[in-house]
N, C-alpha and C. Protein backbone atom coordinates (compact mmCIF):
# COMPACT_ATOMS: atom_id res chain seq x y z
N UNK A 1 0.82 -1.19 0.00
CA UNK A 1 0.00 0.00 0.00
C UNK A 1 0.87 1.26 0.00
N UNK A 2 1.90 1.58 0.71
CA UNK A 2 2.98 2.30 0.75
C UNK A 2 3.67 2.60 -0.40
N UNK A 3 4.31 1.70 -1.40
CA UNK A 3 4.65 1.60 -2.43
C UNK A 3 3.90 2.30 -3.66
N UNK A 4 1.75 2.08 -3.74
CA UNK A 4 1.18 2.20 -4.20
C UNK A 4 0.97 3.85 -3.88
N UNK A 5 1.05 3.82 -2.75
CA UNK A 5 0.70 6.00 -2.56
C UNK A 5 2.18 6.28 -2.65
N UNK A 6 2.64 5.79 -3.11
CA UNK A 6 4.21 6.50 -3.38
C UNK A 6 4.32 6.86 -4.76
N UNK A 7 3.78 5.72 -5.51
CA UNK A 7 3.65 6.09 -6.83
C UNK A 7 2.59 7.18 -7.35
N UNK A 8 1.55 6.84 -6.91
CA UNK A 8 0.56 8.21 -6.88
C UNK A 8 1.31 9.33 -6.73
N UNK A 9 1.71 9.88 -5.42
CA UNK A 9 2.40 11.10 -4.99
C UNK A 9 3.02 11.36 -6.10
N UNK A 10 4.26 10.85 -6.70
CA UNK A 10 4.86 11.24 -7.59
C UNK A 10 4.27 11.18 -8.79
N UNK A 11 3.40 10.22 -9.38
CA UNK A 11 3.15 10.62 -10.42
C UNK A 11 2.27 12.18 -10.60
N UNK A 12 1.60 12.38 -9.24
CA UNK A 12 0.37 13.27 -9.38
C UNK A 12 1.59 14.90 -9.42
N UNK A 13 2.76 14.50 -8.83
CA UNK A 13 3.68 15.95 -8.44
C UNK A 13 4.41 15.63 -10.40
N UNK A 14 4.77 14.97 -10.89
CA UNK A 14 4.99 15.37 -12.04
C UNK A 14 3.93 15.85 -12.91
N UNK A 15 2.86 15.23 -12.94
CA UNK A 15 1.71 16.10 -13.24
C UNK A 15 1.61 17.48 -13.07
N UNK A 16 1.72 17.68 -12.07
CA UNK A 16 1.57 19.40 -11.92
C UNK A 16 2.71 19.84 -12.32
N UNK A 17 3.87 19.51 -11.94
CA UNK A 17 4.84 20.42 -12.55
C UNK A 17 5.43 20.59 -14.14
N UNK A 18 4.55 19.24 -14.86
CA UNK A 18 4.04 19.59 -15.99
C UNK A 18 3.61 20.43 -16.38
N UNK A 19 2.24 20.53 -15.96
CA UNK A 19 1.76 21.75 -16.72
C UNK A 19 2.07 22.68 -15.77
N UNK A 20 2.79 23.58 -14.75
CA UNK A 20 3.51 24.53 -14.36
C UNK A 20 3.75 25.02 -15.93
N UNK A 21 4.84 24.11 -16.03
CA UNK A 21 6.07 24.15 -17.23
C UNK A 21 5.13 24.39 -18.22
N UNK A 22 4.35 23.55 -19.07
CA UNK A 22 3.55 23.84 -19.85
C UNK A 22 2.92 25.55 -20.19
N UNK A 23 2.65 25.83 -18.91
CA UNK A 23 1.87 27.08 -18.71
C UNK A 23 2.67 28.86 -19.12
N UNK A 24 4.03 28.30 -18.85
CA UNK A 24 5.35 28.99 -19.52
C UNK A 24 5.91 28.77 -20.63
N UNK A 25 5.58 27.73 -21.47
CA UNK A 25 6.58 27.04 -22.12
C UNK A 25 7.10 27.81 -23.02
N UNK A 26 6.44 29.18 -23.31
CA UNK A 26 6.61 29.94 -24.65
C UNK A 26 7.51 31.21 -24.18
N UNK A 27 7.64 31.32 -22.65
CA UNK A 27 8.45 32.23 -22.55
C UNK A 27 10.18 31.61 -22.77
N UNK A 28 10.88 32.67 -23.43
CA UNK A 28 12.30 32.26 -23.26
C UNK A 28 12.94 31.67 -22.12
N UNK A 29 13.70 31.17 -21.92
CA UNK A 29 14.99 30.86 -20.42
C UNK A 29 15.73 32.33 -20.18
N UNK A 30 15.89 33.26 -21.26
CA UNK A 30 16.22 34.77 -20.98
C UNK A 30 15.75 35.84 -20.87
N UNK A 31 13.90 35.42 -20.72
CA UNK A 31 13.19 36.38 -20.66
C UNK A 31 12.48 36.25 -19.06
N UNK A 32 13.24 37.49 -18.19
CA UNK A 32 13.25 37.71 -16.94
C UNK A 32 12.24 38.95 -16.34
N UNK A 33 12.45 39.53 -17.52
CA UNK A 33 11.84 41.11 -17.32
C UNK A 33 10.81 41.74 -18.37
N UNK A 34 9.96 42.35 -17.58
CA UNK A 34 8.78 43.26 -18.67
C UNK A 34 8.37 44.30 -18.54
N UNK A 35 8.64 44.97 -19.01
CA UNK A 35 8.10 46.50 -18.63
C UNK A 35 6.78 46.85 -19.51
N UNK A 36 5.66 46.85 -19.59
CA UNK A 36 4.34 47.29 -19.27
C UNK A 36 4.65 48.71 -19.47
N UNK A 37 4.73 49.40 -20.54
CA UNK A 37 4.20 50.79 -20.46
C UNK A 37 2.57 51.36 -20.71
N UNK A 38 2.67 52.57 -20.34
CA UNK A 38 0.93 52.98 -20.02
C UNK A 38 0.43 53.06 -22.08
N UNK A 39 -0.39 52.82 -21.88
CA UNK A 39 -1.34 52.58 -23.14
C UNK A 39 -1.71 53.76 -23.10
N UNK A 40 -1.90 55.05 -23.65
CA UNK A 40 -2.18 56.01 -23.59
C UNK A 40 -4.21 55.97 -25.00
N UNK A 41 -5.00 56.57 -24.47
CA UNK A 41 -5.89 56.47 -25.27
C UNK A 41 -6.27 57.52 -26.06
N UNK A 42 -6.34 56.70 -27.53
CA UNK A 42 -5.94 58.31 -28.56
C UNK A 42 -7.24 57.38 -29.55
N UNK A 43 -8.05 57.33 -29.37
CA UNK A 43 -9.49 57.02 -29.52
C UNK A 43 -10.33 58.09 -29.92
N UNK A 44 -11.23 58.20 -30.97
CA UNK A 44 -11.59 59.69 -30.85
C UNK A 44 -13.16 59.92 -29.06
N UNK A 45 -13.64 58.84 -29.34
CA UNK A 45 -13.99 58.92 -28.04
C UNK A 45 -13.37 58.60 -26.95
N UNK A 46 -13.09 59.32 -25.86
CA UNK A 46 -12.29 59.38 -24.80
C UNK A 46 -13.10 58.83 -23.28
N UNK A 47 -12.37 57.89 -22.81
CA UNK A 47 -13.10 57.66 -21.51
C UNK A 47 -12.09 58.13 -20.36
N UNK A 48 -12.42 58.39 -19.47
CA UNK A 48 -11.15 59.10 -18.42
C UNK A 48 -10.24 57.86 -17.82
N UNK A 49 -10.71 56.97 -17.96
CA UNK A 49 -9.79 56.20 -17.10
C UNK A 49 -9.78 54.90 -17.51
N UNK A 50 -9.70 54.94 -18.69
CA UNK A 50 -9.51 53.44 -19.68
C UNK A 50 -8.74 53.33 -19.92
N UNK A 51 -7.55 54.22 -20.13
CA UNK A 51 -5.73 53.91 -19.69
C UNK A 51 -5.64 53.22 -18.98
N UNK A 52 -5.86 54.06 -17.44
CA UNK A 52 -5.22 53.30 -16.37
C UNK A 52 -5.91 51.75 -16.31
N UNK A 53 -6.99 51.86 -16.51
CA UNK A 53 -7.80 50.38 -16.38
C UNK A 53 -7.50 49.34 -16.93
N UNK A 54 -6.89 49.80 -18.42
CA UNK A 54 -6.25 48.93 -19.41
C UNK A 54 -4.97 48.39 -19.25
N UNK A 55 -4.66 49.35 -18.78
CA UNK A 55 -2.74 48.91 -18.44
C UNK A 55 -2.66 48.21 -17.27
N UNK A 56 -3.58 48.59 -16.09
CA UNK A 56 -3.40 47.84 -15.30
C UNK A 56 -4.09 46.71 -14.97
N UNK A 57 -5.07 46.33 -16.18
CA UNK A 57 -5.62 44.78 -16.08
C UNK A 57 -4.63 44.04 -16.84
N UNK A 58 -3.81 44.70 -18.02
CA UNK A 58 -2.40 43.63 -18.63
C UNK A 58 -1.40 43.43 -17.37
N UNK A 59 -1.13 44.35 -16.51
CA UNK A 59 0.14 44.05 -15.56
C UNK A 59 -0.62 43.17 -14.97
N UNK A 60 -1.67 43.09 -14.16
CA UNK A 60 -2.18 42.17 -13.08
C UNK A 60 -2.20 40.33 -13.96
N UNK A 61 -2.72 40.36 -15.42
CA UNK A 61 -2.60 39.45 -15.90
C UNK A 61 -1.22 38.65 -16.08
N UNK A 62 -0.19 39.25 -16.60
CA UNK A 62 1.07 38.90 -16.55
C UNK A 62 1.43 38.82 -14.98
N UNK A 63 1.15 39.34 -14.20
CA UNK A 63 1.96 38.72 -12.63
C UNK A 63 1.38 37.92 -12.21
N UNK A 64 -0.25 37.30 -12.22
CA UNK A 64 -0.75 36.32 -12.00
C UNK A 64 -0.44 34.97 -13.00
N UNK A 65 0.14 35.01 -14.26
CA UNK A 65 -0.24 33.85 -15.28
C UNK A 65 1.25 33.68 -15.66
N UNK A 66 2.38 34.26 -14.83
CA UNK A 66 3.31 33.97 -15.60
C UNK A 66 4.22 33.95 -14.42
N UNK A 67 5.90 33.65 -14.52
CA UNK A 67 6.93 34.01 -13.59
C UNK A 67 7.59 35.51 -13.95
N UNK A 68 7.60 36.27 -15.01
CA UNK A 68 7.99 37.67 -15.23
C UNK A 68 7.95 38.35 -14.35
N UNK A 69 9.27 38.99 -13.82
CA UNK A 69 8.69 40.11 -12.93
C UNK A 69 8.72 41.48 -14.02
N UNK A 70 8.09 42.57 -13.46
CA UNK A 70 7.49 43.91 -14.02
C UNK A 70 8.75 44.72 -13.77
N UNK A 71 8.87 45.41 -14.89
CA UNK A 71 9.80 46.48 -14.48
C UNK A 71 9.81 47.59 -15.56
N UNK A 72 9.70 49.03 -14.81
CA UNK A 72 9.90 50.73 -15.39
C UNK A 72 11.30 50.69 -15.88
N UNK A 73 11.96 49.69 -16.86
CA UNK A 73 13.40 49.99 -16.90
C UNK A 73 14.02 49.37 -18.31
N UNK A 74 14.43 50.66 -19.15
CA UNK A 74 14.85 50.36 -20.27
C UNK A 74 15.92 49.06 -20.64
N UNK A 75 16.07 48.69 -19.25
CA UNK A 75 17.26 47.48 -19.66
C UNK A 75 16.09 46.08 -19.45
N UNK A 76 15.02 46.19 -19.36
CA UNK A 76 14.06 45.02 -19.38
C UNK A 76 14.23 44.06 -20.66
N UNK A 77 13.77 42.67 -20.05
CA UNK A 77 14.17 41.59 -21.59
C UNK A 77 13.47 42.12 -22.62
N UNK A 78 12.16 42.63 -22.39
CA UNK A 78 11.10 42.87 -23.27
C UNK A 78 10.33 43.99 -22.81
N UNK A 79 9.63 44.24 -23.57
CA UNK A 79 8.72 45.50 -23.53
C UNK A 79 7.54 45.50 -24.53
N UNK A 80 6.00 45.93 -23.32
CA UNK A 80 4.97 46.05 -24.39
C UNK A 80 4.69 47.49 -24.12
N UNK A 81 4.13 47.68 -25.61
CA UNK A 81 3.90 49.15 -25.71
C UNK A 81 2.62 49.12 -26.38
N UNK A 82 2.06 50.27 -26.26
CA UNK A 82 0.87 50.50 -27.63
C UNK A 82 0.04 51.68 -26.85
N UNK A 83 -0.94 51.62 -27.64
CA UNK A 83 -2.30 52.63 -27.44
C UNK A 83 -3.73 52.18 -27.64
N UNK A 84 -4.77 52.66 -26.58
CA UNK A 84 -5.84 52.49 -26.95
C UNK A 84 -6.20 53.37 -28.67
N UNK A 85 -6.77 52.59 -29.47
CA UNK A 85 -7.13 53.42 -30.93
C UNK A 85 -8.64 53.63 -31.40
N UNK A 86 -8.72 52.36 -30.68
CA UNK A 86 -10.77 52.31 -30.61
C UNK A 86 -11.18 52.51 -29.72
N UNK A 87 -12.51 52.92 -29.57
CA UNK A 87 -13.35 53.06 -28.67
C UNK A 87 -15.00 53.38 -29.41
N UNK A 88 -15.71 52.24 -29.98
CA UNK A 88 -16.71 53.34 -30.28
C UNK A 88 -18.06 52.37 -29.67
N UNK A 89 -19.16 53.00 -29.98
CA UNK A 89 -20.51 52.04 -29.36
C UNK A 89 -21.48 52.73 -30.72
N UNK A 90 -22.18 51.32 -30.79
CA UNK A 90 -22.68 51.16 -32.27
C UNK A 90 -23.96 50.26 -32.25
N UNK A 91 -25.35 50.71 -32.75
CA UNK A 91 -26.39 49.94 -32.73
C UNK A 91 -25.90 48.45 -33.35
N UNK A 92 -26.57 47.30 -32.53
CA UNK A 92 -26.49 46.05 -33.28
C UNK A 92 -27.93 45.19 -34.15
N UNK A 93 -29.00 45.84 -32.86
CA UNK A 93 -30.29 45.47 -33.31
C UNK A 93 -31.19 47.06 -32.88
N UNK A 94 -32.25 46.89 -33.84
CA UNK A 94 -32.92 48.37 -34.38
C UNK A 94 -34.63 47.53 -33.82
N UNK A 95 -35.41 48.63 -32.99
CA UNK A 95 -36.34 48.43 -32.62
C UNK A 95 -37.43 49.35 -33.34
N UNK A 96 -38.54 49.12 -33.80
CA UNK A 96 -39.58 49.46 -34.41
C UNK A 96 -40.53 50.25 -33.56
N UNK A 97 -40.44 51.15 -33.92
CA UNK A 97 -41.54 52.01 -33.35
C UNK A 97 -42.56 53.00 -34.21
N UNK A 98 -43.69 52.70 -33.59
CA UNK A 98 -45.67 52.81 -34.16
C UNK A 98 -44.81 54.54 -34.29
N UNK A 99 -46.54 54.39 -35.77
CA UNK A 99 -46.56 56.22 -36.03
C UNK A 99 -45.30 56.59 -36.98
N UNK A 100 -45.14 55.67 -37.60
CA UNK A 100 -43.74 56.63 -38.38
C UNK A 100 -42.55 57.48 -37.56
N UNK A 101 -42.17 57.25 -36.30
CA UNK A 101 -41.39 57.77 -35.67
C UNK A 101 -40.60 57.11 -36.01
N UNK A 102 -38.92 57.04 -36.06
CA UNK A 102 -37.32 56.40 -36.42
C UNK A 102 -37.17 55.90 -35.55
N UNK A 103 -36.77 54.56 -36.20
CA UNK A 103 -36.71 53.65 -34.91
C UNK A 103 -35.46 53.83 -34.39
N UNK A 104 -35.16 53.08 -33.11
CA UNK A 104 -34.03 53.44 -31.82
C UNK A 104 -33.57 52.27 -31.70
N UNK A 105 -32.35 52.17 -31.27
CA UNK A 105 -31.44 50.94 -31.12
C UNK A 105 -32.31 50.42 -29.45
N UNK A 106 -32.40 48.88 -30.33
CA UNK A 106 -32.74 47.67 -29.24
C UNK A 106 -31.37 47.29 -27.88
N UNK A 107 -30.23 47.16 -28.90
CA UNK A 107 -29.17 46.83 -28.12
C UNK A 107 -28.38 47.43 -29.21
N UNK A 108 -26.80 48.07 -28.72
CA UNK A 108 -25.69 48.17 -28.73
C UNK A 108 -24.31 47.75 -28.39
N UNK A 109 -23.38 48.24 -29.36
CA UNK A 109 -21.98 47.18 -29.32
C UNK A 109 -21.41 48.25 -28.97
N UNK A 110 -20.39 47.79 -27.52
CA UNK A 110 -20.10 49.12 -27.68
C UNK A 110 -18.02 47.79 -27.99
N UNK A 111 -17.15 48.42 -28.38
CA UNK A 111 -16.15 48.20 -29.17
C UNK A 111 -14.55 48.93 -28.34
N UNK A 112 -13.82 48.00 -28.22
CA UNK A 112 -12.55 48.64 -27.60
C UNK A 112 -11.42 48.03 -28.96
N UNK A 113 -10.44 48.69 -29.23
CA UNK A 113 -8.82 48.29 -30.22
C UNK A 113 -8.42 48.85 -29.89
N UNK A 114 -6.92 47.89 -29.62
CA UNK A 114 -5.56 48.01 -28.58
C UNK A 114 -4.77 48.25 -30.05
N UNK A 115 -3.64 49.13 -30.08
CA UNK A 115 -2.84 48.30 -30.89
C UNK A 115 -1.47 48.44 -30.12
N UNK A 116 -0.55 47.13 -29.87
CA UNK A 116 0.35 46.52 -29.04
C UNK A 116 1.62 46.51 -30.03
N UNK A 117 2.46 46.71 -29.02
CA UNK A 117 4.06 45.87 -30.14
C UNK A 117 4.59 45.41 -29.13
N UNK A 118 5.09 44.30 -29.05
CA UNK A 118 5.79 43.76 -28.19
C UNK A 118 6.83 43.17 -28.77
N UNK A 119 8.19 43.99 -27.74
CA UNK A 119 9.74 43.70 -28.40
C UNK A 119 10.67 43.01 -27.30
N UNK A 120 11.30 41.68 -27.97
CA UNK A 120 11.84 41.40 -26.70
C UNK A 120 13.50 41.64 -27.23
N UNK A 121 13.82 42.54 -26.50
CA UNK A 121 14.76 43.36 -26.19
C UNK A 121 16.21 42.20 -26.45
N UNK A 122 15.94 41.55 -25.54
CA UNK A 122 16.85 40.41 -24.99
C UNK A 122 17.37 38.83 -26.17
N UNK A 123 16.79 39.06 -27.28
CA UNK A 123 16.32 38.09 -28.22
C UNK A 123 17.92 38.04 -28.83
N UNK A 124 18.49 36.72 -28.45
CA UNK A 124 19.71 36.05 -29.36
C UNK A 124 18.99 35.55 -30.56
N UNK A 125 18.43 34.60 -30.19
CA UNK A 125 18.21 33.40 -31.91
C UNK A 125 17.47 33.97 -32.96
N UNK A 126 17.17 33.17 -33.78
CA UNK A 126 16.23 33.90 -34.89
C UNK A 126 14.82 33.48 -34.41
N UNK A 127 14.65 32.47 -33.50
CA UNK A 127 13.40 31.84 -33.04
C UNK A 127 13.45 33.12 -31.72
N UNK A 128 13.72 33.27 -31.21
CA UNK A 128 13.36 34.39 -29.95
C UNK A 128 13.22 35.92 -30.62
N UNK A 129 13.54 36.11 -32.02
CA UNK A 129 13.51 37.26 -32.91
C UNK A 129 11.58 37.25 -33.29
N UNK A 130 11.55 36.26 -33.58
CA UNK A 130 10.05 35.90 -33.85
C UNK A 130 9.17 36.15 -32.71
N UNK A 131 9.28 36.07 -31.63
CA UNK A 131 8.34 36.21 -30.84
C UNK A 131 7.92 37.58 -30.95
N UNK A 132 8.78 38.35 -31.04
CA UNK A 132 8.15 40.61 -30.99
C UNK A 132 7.43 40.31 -32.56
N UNK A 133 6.31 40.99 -31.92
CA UNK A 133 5.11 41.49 -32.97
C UNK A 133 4.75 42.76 -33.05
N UNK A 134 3.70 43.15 -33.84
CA UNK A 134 2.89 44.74 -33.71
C UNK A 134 1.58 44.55 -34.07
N UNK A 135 0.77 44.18 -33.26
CA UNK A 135 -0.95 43.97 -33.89
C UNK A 135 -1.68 44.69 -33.57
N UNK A 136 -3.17 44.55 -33.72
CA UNK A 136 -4.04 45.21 -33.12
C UNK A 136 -4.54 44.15 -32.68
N UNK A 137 -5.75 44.66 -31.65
CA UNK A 137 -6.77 43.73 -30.64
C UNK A 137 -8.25 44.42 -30.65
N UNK A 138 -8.96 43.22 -31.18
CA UNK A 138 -10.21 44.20 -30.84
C UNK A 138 -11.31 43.19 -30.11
N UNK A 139 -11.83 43.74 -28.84
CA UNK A 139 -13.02 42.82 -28.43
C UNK A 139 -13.81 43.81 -28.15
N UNK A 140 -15.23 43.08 -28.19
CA UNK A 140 -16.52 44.05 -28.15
C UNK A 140 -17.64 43.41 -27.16
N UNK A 141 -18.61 43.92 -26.50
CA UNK A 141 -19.73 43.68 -25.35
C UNK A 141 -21.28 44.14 -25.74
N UNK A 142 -22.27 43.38 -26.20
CA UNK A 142 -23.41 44.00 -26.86
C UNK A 142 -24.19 44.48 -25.02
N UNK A 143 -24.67 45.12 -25.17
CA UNK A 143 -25.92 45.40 -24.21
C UNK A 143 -27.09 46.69 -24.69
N UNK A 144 -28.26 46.35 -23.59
CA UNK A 144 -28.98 47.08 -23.78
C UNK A 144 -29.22 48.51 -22.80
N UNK A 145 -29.79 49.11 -23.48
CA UNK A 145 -30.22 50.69 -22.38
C UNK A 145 -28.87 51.49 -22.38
N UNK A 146 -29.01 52.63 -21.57
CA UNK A 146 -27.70 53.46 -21.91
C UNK A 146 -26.79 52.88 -21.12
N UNK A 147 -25.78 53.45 -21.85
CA UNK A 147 -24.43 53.14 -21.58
C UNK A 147 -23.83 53.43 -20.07
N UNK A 148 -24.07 55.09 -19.72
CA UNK A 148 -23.59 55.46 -18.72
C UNK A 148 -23.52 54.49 -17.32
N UNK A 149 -24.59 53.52 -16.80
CA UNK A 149 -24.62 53.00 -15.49
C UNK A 149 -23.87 51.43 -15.94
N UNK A 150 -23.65 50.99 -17.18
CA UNK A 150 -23.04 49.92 -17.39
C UNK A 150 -21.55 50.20 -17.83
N UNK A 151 -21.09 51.34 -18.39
CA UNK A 151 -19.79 51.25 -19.05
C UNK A 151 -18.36 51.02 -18.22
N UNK A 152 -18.54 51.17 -16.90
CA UNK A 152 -17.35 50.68 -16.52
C UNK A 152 -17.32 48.76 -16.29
N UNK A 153 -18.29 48.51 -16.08
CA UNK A 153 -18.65 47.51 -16.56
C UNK A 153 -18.06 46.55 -17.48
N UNK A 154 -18.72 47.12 -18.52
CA UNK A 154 -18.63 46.66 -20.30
C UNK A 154 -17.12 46.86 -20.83
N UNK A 155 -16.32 48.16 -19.86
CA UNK A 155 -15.04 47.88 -19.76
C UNK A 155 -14.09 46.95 -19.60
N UNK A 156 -14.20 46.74 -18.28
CA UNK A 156 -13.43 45.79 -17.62
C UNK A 156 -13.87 44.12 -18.27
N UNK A 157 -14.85 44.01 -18.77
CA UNK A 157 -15.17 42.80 -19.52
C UNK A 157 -14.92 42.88 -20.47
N UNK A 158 -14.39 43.63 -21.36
CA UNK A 158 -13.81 43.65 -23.09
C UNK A 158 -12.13 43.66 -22.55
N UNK A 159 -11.36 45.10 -21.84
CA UNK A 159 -10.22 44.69 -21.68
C UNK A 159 -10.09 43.38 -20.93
N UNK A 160 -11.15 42.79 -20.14
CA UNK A 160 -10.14 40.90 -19.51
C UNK A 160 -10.49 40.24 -20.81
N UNK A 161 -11.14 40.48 -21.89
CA UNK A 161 -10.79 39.64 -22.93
C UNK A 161 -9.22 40.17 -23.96
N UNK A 162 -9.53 41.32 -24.05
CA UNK A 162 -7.98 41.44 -24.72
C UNK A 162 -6.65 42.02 -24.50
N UNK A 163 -6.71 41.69 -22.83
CA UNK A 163 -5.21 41.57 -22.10
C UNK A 163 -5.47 39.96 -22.35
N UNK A 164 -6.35 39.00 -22.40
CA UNK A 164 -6.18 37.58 -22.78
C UNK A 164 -5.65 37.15 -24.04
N UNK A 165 -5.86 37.90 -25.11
CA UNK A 165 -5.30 37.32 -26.55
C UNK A 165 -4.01 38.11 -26.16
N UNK A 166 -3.88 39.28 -25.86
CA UNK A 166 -2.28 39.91 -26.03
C UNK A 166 -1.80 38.82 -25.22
N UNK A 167 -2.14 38.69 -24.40
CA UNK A 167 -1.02 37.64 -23.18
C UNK A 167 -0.67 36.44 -24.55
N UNK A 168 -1.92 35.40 -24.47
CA UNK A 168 -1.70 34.65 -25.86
C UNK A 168 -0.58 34.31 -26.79
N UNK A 169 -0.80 35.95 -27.00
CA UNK A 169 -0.05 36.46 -28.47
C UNK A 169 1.36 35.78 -28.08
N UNK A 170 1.73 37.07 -26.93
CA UNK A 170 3.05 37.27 -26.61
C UNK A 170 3.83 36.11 -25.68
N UNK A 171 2.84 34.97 -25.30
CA UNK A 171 3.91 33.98 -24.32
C UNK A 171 3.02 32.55 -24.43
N UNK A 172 1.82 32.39 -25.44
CA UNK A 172 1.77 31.23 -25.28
C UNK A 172 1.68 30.54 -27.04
N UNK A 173 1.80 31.67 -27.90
CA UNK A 173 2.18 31.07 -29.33
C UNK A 173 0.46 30.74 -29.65
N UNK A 174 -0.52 31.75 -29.31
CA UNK A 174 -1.90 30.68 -29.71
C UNK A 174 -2.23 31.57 -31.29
């Protein structure tokens, strides 16, 4: 019986430290450091605090999902940069209304695009050259009624979807 939970134990501890490993596998062995600069939002609609919200749901994602530590410092392995570029909210479905009056949006999209470059600074091979990109990101949230009592909301649920593909992008090769 001893023998038998011995083997368990270990098989179940290589298991996990499997996928540990797994869960990194795309970061380099020389990529130690990230510096996270602020996303500045140059959107023609402006929200006051969708910078800070944005930048700081990518840092919180990278210190929870990865071993990187964060760093304000030009000698970092890597570096993401970019800007908010979108921002807009847009009827999706159109509601009918009696009397010849113009009809009014049922529900609305409202729309966030990142666009990111991520350079890793630190890159020997031609395979660690490949990892720095420059894309855009766009995720979107339909709802109904005005915007104002839902939009921080509808925020924070579009950027945790695309600090998820940037993460993706930049450390898991999807």
């Amino acid at each position: 019986m001893k023998k038998f939970f011995g083997v368990v134990v270990c098989s179940l501890s290589l298991l996990l430290s499997s996928c540990y490993t797994l869960r990194n596998a795309s970061i380099p062995p020389g990529m130690k450091t990230l510096d996270v600069q602020f996303f500045e939002n140059n959107s023609p609609l402006v929200v006051a605090n969708l910078s800070q919200t944005f930048t700081e749901n990518l840092k919180t994602r990278i210190r929870n999902q990865s071993s990187l530590s964060l760093s304000r410092n030009a000698d970092a392995d890597a570096t993401l940069s970019g800007s908010i570029i979108g921002y807009t909210i847009a009827p999706v479905s159109i509601q009918a209304v009696a009397n010849n009056v113009a009809p009014i949006a049922d529900a609305n999209r409202l729309t966030i695009t990142v666009k990111v470059k991520f350079v890793f600074n630190s890159a020997k091979t031609p395979a660690e050259k490949k990892i720095s990109f420059e894309q855009d990101f766009t995720n979107y949230q339909d709802y109904k009624g005005d915007i104002g009592a839902q939009e921080q909301s509808l925020i924070k649920t579009i950027t945790d979807k695309i600090t998820e593909d940037i993460f993706n992008k930049a450390f898991s090769n999807w």
